[in-house]
PDB file of N, CA and C in Angstrom:
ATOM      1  N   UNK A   1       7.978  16.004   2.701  1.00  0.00           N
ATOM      2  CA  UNK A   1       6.642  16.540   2.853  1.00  0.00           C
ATOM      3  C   UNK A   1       6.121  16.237   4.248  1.00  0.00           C
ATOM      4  N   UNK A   2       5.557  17.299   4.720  1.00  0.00           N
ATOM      5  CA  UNK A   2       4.859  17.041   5.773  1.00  0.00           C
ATOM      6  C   UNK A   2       3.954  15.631   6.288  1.00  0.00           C
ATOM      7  N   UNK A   3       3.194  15.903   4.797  1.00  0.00           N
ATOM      8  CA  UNK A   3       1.776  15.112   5.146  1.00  0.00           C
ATOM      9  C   UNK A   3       2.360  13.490   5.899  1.00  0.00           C
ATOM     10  N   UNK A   4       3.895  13.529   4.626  1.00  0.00           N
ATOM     11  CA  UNK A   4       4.410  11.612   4.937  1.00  0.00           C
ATOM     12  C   UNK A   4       4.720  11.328   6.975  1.00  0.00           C
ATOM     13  N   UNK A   5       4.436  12.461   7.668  1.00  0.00           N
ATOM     14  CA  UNK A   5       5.277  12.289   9.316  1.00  0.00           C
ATOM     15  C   UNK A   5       3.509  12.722   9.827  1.00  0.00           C
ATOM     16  N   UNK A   6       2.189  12.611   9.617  1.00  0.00           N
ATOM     17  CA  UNK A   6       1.061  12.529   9.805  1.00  0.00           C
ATOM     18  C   UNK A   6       0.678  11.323  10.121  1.00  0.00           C
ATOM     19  N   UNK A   7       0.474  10.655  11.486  1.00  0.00           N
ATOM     20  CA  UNK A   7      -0.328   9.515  11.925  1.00  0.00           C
ATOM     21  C   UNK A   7      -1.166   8.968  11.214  1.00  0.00           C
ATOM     22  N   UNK A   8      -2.186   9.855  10.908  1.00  0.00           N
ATOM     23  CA  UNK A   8      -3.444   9.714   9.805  1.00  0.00           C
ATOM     24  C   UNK A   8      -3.529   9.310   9.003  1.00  0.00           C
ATOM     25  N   UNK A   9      -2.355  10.116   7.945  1.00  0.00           N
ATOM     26  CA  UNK A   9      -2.367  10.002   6.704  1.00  0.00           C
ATOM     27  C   UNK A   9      -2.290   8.168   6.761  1.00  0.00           C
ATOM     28  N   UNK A  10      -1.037   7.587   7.860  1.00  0.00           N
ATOM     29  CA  UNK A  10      -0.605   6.419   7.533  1.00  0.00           C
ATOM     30  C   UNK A  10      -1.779   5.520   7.508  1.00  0.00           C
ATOM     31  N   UNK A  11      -2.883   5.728   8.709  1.00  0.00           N
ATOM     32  CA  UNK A  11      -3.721   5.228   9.099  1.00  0.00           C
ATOM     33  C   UNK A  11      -4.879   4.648   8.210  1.00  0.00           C
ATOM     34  N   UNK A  12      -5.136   6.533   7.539  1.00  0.00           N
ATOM     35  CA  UNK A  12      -5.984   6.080   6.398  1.00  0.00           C
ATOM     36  C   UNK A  12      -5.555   5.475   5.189  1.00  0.00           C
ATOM     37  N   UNK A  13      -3.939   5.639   4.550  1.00  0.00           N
ATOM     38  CA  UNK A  13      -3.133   4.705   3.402  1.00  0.00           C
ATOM     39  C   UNK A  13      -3.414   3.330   3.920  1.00  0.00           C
ATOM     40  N   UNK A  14      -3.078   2.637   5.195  1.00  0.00           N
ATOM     41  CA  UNK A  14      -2.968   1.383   5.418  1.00  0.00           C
ATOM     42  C   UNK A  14      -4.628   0.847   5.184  1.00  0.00           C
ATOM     43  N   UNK A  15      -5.368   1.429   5.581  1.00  0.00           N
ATOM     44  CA  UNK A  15      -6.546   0.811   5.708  1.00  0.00           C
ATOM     45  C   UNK A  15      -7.135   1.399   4.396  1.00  0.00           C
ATOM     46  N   UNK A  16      -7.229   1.952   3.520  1.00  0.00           N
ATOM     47  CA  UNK A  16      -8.098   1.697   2.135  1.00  0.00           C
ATOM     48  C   UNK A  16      -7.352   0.584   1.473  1.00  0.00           C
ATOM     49  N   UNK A  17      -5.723   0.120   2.045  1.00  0.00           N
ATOM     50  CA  UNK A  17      -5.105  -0.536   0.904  1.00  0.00           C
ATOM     51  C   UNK A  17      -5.464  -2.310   1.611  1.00  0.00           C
ATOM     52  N   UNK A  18      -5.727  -1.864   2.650  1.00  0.00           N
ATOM     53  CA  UNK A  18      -6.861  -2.886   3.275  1.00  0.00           C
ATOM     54  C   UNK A  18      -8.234  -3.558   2.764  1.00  0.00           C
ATOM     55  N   UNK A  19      -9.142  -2.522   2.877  1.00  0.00           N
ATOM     56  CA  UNK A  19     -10.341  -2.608   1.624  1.00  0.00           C
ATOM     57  C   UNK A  19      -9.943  -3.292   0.366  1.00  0.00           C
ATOM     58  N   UNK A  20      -8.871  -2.456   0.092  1.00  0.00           N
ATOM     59  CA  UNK A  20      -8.944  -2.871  -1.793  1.00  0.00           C
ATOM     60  C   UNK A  20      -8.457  -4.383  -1.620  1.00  0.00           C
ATOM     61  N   UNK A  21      -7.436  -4.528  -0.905  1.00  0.00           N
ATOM     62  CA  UNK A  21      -7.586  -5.737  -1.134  1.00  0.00           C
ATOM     63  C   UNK A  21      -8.047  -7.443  -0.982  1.00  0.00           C
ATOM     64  N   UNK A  22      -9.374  -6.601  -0.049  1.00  0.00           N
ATOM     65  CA  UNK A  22     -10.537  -7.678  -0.375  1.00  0.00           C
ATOM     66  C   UNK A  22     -10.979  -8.004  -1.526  1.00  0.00           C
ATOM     67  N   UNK A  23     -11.151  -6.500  -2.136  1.00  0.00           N
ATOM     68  CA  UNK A  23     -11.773  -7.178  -3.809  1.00  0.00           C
ATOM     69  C   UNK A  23     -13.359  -7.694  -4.097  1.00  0.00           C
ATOM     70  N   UNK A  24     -13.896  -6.734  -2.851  1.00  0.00           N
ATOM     71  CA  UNK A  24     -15.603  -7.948  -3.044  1.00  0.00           C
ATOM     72  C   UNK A  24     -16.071  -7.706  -4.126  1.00  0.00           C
ATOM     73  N   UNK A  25     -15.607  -6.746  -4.761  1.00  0.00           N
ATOM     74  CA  UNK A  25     -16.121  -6.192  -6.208  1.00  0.00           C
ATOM     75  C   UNK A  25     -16.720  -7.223  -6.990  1.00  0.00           C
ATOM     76  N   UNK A  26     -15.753  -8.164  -7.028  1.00  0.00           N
ATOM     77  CA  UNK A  26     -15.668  -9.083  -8.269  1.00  0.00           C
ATOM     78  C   UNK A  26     -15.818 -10.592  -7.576  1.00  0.00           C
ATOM     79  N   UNK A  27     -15.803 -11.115  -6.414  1.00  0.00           N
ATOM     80  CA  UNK A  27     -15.965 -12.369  -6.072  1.00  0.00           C
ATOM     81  C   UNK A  27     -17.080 -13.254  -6.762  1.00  0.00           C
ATOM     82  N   UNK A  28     -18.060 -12.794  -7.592  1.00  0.00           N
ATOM     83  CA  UNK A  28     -18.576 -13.768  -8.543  1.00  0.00           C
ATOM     84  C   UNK A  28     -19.064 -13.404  -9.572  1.00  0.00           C
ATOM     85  N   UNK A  29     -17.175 -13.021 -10.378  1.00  0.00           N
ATOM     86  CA  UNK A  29     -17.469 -12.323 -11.515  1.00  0.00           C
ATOM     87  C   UNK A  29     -16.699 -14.309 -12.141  1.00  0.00           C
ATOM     88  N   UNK A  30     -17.458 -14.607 -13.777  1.00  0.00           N
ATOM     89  CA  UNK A  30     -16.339 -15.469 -13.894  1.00  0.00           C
ATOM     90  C   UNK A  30     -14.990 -15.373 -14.611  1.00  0.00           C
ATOM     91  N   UNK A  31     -14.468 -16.455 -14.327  1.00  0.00           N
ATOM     92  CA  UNK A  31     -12.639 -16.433 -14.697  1.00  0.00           C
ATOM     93  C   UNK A  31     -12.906 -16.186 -15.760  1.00  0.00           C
ATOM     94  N   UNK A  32     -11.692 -15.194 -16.317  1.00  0.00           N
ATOM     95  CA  UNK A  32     -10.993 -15.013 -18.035  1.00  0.00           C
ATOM     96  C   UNK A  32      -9.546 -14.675 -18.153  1.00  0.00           C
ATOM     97  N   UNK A  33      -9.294 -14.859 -18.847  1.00  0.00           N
ATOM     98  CA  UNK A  33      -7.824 -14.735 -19.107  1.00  0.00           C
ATOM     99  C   UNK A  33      -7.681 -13.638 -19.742  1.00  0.00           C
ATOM    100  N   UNK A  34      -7.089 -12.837 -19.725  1.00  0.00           N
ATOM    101  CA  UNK A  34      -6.259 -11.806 -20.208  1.00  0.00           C
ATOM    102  C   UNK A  34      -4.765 -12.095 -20.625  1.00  0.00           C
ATOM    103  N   UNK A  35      -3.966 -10.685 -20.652  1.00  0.00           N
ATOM    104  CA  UNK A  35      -3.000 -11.139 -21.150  1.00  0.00           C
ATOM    105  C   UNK A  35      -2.056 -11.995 -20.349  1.00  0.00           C
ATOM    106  N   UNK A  36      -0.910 -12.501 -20.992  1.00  0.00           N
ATOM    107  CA  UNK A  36      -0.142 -13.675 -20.549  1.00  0.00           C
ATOM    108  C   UNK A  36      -1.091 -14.778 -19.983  1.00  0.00           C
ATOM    109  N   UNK A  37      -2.482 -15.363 -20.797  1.00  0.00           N
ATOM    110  CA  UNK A  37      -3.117 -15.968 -20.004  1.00  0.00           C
ATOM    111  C   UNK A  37      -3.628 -15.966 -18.087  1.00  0.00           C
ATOM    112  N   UNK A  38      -3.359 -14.646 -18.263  1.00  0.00           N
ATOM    113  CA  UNK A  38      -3.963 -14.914 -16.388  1.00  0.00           C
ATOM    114  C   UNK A  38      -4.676 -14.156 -15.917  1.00  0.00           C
ATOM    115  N   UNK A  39      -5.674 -14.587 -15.073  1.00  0.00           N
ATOM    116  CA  UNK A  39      -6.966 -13.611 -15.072  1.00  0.00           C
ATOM    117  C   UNK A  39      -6.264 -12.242 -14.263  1.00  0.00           C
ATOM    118  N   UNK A  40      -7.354 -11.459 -14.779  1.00  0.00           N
ATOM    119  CA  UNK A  40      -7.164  -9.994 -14.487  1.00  0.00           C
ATOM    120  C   UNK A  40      -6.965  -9.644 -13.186  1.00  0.00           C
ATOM    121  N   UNK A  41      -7.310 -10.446 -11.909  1.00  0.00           N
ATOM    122  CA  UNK A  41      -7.202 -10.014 -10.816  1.00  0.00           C
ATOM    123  C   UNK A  41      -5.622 -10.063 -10.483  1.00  0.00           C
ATOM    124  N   UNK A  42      -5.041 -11.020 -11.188  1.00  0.00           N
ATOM    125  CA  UNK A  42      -3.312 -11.387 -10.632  1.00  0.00           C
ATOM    126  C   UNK A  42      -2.543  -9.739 -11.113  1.00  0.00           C
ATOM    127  N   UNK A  43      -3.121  -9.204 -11.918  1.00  0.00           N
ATOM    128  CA  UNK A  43      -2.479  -7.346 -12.341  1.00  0.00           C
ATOM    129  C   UNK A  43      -3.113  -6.683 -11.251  1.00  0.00           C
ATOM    130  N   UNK A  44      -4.250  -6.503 -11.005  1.00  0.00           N
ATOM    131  CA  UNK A  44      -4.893  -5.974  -9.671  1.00  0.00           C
ATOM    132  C   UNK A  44      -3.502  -6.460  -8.566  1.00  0.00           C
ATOM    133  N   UNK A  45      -3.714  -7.290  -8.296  1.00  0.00           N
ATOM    134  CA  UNK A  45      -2.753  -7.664  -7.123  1.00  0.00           C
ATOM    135  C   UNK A  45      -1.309  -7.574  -7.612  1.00  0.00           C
ATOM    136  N   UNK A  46      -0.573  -7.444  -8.256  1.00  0.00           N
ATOM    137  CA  UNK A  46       0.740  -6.923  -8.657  1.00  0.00           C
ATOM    138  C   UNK A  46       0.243  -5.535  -8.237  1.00  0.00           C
ATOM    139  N   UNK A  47      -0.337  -4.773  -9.082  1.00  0.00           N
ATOM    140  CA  UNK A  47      -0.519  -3.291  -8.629  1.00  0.00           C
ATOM    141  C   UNK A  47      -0.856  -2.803  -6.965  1.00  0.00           C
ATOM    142  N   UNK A  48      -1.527  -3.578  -6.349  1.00  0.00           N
ATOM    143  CA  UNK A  48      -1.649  -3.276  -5.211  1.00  0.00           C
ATOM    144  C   UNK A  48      -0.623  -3.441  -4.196  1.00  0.00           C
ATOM    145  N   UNK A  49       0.087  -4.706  -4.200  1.00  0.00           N
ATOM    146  CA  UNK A  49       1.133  -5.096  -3.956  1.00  0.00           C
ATOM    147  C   UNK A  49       2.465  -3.778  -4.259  1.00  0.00           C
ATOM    148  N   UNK A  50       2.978  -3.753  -5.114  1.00  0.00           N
ATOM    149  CA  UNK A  50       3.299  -2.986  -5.259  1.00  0.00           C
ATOM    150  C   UNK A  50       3.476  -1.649  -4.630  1.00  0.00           C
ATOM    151  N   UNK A  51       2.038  -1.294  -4.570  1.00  0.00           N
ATOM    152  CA  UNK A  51       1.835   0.456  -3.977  1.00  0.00           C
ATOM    153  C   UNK A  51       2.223  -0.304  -2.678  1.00  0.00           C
ATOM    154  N   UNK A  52       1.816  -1.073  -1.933  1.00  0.00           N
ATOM    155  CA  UNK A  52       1.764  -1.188  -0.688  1.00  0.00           C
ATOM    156  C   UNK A  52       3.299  -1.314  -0.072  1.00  0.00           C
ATOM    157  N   UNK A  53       3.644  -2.215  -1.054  1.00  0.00           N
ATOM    158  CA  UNK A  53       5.672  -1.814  -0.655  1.00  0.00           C
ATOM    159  C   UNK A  53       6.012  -0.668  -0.560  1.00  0.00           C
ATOM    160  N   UNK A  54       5.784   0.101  -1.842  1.00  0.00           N
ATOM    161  CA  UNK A  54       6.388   1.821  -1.498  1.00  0.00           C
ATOM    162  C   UNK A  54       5.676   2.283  -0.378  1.00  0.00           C
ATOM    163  N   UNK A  55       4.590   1.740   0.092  1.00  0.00           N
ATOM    164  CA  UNK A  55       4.195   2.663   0.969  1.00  0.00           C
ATOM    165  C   UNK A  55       4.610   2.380   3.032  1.00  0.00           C
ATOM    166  N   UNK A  56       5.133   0.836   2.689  1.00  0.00           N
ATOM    167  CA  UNK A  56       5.825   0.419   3.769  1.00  0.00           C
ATOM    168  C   UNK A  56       7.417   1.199   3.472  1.00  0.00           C
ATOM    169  N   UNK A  57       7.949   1.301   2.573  1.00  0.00           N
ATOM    170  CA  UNK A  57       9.148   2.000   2.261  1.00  0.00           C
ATOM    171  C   UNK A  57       9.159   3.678   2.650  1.00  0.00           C
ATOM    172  N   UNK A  58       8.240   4.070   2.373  1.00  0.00           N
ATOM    173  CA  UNK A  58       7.783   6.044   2.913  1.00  0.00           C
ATOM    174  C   UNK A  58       7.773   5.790   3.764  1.00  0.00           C
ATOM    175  N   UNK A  59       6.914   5.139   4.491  1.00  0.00           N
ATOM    176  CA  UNK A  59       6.744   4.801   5.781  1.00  0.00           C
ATOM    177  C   UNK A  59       7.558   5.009   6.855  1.00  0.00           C
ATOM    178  N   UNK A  60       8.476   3.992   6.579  1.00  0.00           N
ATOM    179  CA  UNK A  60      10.019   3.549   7.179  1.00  0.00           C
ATOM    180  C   UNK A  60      10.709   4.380   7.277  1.00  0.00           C
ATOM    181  N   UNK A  61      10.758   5.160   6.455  1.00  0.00           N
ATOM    182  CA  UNK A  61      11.943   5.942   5.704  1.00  0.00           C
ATOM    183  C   UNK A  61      11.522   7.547   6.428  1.00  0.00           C
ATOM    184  N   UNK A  62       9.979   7.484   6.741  1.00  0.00           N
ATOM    185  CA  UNK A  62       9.572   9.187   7.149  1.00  0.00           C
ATOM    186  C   UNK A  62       9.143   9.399   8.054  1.00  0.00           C
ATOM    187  N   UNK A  63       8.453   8.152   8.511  1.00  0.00           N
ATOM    188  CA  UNK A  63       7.757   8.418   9.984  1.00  0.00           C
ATOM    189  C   UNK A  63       8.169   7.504  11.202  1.00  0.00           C
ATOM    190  N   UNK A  64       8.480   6.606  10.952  1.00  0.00           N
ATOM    191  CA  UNK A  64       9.437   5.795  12.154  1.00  0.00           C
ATOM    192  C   UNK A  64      10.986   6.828  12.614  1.00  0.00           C
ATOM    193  N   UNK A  65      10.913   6.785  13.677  1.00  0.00           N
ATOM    194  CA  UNK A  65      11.810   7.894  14.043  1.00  0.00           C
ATOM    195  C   UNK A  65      12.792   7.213  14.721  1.00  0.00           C
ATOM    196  N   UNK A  66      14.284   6.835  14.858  1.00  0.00           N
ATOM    197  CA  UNK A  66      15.065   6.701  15.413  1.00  0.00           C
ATOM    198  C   UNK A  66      15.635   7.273  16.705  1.00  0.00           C
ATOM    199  N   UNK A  67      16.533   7.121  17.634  1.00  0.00           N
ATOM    200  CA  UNK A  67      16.873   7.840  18.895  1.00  0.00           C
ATOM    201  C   UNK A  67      17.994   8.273  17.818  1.00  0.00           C
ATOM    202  N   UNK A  68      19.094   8.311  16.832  1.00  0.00           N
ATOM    203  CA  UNK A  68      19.737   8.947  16.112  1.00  0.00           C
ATOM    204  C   UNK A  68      19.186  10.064  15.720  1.00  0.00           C
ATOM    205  N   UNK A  69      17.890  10.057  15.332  1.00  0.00           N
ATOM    206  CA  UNK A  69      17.323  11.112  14.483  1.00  0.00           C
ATOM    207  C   UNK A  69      16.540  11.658  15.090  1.00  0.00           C
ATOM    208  N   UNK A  70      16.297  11.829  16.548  1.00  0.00           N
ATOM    209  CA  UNK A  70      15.737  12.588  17.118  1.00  0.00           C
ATOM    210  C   UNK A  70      17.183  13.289  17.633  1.00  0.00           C
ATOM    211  N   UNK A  71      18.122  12.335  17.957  1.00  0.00           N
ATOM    212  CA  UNK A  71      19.415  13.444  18.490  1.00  0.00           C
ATOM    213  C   UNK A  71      19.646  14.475  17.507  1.00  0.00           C
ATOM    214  N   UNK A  72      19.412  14.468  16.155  1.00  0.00           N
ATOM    215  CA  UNK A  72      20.363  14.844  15.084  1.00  0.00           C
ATOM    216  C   UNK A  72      19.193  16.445  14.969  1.00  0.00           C
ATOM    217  N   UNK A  73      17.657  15.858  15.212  1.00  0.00           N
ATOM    218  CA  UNK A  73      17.020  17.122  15.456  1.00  0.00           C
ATOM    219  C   UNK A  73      17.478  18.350  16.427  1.00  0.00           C
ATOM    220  N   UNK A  74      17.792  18.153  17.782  1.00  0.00           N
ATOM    221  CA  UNK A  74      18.340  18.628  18.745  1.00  0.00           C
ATOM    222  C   UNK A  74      19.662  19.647  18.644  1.00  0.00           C
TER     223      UNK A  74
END
């Protein structure tokens, strides 16, 4: 896809996943446990975590350009 070789796009992915994971949402919400005993923010942060790997992985993979892969354009 196009959009993944867009400066922007990366610009604006990196930086909302920035925001989110400040989290001011909740800084004086109090502790509870959920499941496996652990508060809800540790799933927040698996999930964010997460996206943010695949999105260093697209990344890598679509818009960092090699001198191979600019020859191979040519």
């Amino acid at each position: 896809m196009k959009i993944f070789q867009a400066s922007s796009f990366w610009w604006f992915s990196f930086t909302l996943m920035f925001f989110l994971s400040l989290d001011f949402w909740s800084w004086e919400q109090p502790v509870t446990l959920s499941w496996l005993n652990l508060p809800p923010w540790v799933f927040y942060f698996l999930g964010l975590q997460i996206t943010f790997a695949f999105a260093l992985i697209i990344f890598g993979l679509k818009f960092w350009q090699t001198p191979q892969d600019e020859e191979q354009k040519r």
